[in-house]
Each structure stands twice: as structure tokens, then as C-alpha cells.
PDB file of N, CA and C in Angstrom:
ATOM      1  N   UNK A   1      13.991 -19.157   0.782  1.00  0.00           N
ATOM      2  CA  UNK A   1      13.135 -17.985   0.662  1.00  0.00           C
ATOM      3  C   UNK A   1      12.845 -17.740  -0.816  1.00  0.00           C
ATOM      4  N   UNK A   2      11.678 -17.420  -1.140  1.00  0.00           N
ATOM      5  CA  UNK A   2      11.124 -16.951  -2.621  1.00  0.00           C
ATOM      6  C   UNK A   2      11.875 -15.794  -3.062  1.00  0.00           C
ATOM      7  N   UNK A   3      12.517 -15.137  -2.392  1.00  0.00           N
ATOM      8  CA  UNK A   3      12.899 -13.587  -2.839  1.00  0.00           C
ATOM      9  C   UNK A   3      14.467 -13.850  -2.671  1.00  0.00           C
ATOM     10  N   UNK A   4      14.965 -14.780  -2.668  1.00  0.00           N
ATOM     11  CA  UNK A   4      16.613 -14.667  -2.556  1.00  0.00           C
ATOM     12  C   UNK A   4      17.426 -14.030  -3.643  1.00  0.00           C
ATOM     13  N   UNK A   5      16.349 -14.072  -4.950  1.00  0.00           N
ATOM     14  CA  UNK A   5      17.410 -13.403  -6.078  1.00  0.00           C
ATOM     15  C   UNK A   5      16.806 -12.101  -6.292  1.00  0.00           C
ATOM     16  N   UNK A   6      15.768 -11.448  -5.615  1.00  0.00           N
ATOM     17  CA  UNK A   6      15.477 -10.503  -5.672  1.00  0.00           C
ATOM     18  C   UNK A   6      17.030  -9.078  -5.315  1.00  0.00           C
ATOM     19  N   UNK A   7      16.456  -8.043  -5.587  1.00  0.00           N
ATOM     20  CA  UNK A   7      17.751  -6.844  -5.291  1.00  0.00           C
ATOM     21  C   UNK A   7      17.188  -6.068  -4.088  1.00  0.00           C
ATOM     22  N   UNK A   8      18.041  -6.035  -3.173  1.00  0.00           N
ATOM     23  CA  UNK A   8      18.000  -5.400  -1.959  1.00  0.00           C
ATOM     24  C   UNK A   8      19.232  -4.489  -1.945  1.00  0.00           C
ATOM     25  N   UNK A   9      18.608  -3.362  -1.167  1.00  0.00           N
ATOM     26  CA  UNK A   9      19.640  -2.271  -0.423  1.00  0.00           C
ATOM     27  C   UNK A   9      18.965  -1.578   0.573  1.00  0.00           C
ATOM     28  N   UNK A  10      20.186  -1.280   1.334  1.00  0.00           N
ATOM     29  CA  UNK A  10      19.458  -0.003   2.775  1.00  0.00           C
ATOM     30  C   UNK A  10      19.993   0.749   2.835  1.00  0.00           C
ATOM     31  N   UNK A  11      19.576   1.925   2.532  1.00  0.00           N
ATOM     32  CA  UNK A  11      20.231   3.487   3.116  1.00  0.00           C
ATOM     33  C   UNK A  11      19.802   4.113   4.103  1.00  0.00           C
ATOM     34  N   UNK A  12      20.543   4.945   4.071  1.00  0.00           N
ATOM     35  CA  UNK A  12      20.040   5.921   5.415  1.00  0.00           C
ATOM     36  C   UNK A  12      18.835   6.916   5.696  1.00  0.00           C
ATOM     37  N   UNK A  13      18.030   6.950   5.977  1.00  0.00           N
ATOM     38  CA  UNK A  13      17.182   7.913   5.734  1.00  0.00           C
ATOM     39  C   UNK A  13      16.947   9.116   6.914  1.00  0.00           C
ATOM     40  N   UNK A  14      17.725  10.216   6.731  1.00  0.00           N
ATOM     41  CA  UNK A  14      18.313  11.546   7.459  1.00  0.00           C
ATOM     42  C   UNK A  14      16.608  11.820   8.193  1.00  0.00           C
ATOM     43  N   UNK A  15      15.547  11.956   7.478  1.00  0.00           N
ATOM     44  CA  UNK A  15      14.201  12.430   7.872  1.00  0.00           C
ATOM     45  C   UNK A  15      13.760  11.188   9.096  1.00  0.00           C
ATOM     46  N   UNK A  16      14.025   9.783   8.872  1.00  0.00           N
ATOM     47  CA  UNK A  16      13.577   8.938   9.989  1.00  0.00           C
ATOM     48  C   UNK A  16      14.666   9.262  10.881  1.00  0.00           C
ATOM     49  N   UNK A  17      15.789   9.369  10.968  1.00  0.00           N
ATOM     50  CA  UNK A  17      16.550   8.894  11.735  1.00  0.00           C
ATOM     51  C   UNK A  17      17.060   7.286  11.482  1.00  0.00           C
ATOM     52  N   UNK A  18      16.551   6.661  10.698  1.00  0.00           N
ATOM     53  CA  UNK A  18      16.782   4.918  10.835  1.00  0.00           C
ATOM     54  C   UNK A  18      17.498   4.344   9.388  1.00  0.00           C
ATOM     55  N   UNK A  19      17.956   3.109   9.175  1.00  0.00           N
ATOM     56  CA  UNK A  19      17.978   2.450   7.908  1.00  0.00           C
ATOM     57  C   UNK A  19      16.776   2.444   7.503  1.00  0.00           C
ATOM     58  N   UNK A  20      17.102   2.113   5.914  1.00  0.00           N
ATOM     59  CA  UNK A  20      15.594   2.084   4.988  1.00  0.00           C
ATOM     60  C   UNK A  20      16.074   0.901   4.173  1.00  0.00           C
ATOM     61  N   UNK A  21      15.199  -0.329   4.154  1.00  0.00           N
ATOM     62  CA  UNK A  21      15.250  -1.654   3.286  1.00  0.00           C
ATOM     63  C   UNK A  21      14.386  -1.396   2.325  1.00  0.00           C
ATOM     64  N   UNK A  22      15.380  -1.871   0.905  1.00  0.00           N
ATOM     65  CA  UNK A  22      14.510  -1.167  -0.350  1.00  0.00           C
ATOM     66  C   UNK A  22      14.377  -2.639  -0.810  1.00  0.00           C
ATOM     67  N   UNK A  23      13.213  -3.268  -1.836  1.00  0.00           N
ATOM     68  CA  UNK A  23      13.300  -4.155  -2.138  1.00  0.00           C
ATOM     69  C   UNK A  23      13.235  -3.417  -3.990  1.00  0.00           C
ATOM     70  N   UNK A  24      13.902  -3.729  -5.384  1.00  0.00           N
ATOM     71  CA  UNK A  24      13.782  -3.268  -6.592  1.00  0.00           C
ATOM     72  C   UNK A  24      12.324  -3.552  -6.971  1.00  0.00           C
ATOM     73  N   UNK A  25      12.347  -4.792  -6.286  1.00  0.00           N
ATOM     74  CA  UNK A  25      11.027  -5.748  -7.098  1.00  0.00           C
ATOM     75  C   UNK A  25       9.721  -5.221  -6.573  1.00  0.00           C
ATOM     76  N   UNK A  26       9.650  -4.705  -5.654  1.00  0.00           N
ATOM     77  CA  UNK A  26       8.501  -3.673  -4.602  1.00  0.00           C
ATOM     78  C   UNK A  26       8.939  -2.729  -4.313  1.00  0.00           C
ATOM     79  N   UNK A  27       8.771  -1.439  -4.959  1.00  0.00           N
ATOM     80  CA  UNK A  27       9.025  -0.434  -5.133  1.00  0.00           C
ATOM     81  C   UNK A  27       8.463   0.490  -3.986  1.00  0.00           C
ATOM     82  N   UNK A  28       7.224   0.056  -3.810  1.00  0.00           N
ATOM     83  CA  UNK A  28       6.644   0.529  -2.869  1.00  0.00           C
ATOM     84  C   UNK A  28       6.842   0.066  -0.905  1.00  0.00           C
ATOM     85  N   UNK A  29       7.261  -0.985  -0.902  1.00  0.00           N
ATOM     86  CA  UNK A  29       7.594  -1.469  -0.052  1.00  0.00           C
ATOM     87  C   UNK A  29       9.288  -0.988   0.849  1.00  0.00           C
ATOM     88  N   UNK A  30       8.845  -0.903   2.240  1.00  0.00           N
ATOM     89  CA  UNK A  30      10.065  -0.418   2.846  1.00  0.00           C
ATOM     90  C   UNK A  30      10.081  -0.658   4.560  1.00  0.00           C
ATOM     91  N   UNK A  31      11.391  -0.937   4.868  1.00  0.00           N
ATOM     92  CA  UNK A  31      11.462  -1.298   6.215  1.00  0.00           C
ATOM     93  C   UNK A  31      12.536  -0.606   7.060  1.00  0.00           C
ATOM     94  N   UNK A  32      11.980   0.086   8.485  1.00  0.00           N
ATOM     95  CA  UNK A  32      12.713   0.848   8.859  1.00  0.00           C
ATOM     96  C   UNK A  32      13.603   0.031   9.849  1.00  0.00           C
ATOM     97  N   UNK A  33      14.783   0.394  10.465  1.00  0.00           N
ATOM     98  CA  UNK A  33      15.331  -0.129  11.564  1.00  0.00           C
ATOM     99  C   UNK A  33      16.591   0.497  11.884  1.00  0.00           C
ATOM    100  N   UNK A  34      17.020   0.159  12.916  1.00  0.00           N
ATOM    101  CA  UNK A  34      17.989   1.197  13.902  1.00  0.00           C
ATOM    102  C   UNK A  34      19.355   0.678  13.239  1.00  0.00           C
ATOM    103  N   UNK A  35      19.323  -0.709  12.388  1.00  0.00           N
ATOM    104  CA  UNK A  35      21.007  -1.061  11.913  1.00  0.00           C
ATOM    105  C   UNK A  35      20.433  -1.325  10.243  1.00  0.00           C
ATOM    106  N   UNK A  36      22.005  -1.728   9.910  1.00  0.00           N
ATOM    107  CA  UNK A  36      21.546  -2.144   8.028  1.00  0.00           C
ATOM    108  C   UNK A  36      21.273  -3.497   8.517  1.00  0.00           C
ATOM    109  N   UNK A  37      21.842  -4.694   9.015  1.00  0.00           N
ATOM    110  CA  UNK A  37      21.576  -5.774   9.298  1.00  0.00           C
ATOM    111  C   UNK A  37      19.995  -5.748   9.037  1.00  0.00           C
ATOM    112  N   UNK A  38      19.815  -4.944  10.758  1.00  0.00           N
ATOM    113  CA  UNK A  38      17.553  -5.275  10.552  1.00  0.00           C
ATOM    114  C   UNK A  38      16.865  -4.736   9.733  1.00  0.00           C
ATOM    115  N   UNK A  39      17.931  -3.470   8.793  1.00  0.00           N
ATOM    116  CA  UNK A  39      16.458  -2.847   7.580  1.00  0.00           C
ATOM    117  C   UNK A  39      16.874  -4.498   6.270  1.00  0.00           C
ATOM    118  N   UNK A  40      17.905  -4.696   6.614  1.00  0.00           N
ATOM    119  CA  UNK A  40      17.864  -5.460   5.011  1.00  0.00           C
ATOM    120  C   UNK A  40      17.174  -6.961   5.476  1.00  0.00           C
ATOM    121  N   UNK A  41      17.201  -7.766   7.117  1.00  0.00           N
ATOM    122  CA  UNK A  41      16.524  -8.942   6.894  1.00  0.00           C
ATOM    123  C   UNK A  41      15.134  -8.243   7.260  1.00  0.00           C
ATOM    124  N   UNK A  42      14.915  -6.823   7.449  1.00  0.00           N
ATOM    125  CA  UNK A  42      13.104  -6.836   7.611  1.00  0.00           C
ATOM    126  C   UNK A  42      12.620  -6.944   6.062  1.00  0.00           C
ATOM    127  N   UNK A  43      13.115  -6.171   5.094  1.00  0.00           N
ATOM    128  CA  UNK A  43      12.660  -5.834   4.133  1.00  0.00           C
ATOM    129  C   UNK A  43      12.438  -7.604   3.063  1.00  0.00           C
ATOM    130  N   UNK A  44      13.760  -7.951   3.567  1.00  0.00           N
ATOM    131  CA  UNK A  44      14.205  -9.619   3.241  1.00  0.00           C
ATOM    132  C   UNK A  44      12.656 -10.349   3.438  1.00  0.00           C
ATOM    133  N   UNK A  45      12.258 -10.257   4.719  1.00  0.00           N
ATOM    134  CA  UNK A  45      10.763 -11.236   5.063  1.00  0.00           C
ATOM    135  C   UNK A  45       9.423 -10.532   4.550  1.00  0.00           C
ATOM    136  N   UNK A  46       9.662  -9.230   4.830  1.00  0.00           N
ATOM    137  CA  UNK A  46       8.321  -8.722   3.993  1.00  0.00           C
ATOM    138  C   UNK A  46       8.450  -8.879   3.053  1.00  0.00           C
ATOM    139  N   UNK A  47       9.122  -8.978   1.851  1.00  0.00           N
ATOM    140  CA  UNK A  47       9.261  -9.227   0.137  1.00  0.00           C
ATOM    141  C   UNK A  47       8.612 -10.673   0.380  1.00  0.00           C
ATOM    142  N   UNK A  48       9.341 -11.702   1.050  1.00  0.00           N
ATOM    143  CA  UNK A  48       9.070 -12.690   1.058  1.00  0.00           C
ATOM    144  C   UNK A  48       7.210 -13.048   1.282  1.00  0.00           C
ATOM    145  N   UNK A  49       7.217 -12.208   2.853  1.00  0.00           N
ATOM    146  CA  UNK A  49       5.728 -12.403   2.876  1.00  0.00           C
ATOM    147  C   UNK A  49       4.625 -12.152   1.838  1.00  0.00           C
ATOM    148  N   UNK A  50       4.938 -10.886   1.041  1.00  0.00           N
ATOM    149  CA  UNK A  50       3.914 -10.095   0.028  1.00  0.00           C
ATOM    150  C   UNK A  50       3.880 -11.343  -0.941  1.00  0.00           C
ATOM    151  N   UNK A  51       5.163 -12.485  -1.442  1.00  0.00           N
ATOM    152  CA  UNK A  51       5.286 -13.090  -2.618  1.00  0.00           C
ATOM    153  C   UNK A  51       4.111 -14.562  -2.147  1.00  0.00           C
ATOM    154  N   UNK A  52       4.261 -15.084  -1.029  1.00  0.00           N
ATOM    155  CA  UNK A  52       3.354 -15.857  -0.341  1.00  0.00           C
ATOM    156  C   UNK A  52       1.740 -15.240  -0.334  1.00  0.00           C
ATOM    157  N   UNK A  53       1.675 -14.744  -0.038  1.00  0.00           N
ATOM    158  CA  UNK A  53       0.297 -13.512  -0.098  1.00  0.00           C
ATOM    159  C   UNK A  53      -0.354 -13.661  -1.522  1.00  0.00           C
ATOM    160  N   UNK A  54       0.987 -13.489  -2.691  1.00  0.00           N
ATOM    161  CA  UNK A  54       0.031 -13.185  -3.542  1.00  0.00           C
ATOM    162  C   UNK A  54       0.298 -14.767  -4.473  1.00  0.00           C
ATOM    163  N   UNK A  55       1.095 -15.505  -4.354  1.00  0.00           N
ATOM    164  CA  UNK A  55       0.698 -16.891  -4.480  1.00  0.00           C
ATOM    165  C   UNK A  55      -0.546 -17.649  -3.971  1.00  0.00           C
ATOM    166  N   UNK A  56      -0.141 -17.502  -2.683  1.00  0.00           N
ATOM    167  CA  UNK A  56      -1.539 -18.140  -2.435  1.00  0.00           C
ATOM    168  C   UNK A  56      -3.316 -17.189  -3.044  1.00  0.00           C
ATOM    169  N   UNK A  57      -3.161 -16.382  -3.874  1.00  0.00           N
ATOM    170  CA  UNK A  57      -4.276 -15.716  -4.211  1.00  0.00           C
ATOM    171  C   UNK A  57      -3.872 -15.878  -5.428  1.00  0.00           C
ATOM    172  N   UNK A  58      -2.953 -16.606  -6.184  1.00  0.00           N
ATOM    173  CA  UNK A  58      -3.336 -17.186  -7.589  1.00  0.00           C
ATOM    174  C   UNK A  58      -2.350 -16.136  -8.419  1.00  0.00           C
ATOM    175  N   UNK A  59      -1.924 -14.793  -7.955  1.00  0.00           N
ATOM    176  CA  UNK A  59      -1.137 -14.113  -8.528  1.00  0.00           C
ATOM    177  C   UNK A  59       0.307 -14.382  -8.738  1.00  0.00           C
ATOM    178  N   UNK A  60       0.929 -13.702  -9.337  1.00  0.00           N
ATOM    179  CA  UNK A  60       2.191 -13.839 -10.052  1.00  0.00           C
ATOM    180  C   UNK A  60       3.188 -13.127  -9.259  1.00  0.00           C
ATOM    181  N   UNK A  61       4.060 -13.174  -8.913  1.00  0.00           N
ATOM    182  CA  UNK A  61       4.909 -12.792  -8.239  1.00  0.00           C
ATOM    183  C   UNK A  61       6.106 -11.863  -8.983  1.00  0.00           C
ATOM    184  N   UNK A  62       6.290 -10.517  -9.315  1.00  0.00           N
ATOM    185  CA  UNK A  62       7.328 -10.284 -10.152  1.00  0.00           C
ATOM    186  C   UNK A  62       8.542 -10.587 -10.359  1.00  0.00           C
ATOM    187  N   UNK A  63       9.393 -10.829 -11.481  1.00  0.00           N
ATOM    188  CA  UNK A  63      10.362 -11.814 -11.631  1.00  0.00           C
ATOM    189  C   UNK A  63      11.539 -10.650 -10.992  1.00  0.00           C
ATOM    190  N   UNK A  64      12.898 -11.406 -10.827  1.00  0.00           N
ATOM    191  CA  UNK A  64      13.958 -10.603 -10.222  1.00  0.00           C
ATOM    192  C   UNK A  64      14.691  -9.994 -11.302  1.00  0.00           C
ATOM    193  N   UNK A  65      14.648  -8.872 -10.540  1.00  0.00           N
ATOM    194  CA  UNK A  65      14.787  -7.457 -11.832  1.00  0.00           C
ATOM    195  C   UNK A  65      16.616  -7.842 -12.402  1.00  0.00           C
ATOM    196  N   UNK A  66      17.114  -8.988 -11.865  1.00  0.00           N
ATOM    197  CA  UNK A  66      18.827  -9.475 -11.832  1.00  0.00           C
ATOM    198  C   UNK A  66      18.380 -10.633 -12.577  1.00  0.00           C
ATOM    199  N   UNK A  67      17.806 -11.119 -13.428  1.00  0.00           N
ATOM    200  CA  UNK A  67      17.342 -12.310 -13.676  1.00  0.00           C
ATOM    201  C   UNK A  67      17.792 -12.208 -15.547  1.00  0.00           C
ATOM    202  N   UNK A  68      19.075 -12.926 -15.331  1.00  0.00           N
ATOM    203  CA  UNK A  68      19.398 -12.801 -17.098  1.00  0.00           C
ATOM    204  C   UNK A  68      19.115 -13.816 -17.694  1.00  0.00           C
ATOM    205  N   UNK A  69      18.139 -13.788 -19.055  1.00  0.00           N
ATOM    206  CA  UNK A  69      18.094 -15.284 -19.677  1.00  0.00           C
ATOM    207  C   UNK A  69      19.179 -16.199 -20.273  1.00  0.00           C
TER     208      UNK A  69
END
């Protein structure tokens, strides 16, 4: 997967009722689900998908915010 070194977490979110998959690197991006397991591999494939998306359209993919030189 393109996003493996990316930073993930899921919390709880009291207003859905559900987990929330945060990706650092897409800030804007988020995935709901009834366990942490499915918010963190949903959020896992959508990061992934958006980075495919914008490869194949010639764009740059942002680097992983864990990424030390």
C-alpha cells in the first residue's frame, strides 16, 4: 500500500455514535465505523485510494508527516 508510513488513529466520536479513522496526511479525510479495526482499515484504503487518484493525475502525493531524513 502507498500509505503504509502514513499516521493513522481512530477515536471515538460521542456525536456519531461510531469510530472515526483519522489519516495526519489528509486532514480532511475520515471514516466512520461501528469498531477501531473498520475505522482504521477504512480510513487505511481511502488514504490509499485519494494517493492513486492523484498519481494517476500527475499530482504529488503528500509525504508522511513520520518521515525523518
Amino acid at each position: 500500500m502507498a500509505t503504509d508510513h502514513y499516521t493513522y488513529r481512530v477515536i471515538w466520536s460521542l456525536e456519531d455514535g461510531e469510530h472515526v479513522g483519522l489519516c495526519s496526511e489528509f486532514p480532511l479525510l475520515s471514516w466512520l465505523a461501528s469498531t477501531t479495526d473498520e475505522a482504521l482499515a477504512g480510513i487505511r484504503r481511502l488514504a490509499n485510494d485519494v494517493v492513486i487518484d492523484m498519481e494517476e493525475l500527475g499530482d504529488r502525493p503528500p509525504p508522511s508527516s513520520s518521515h525523518h531524513a
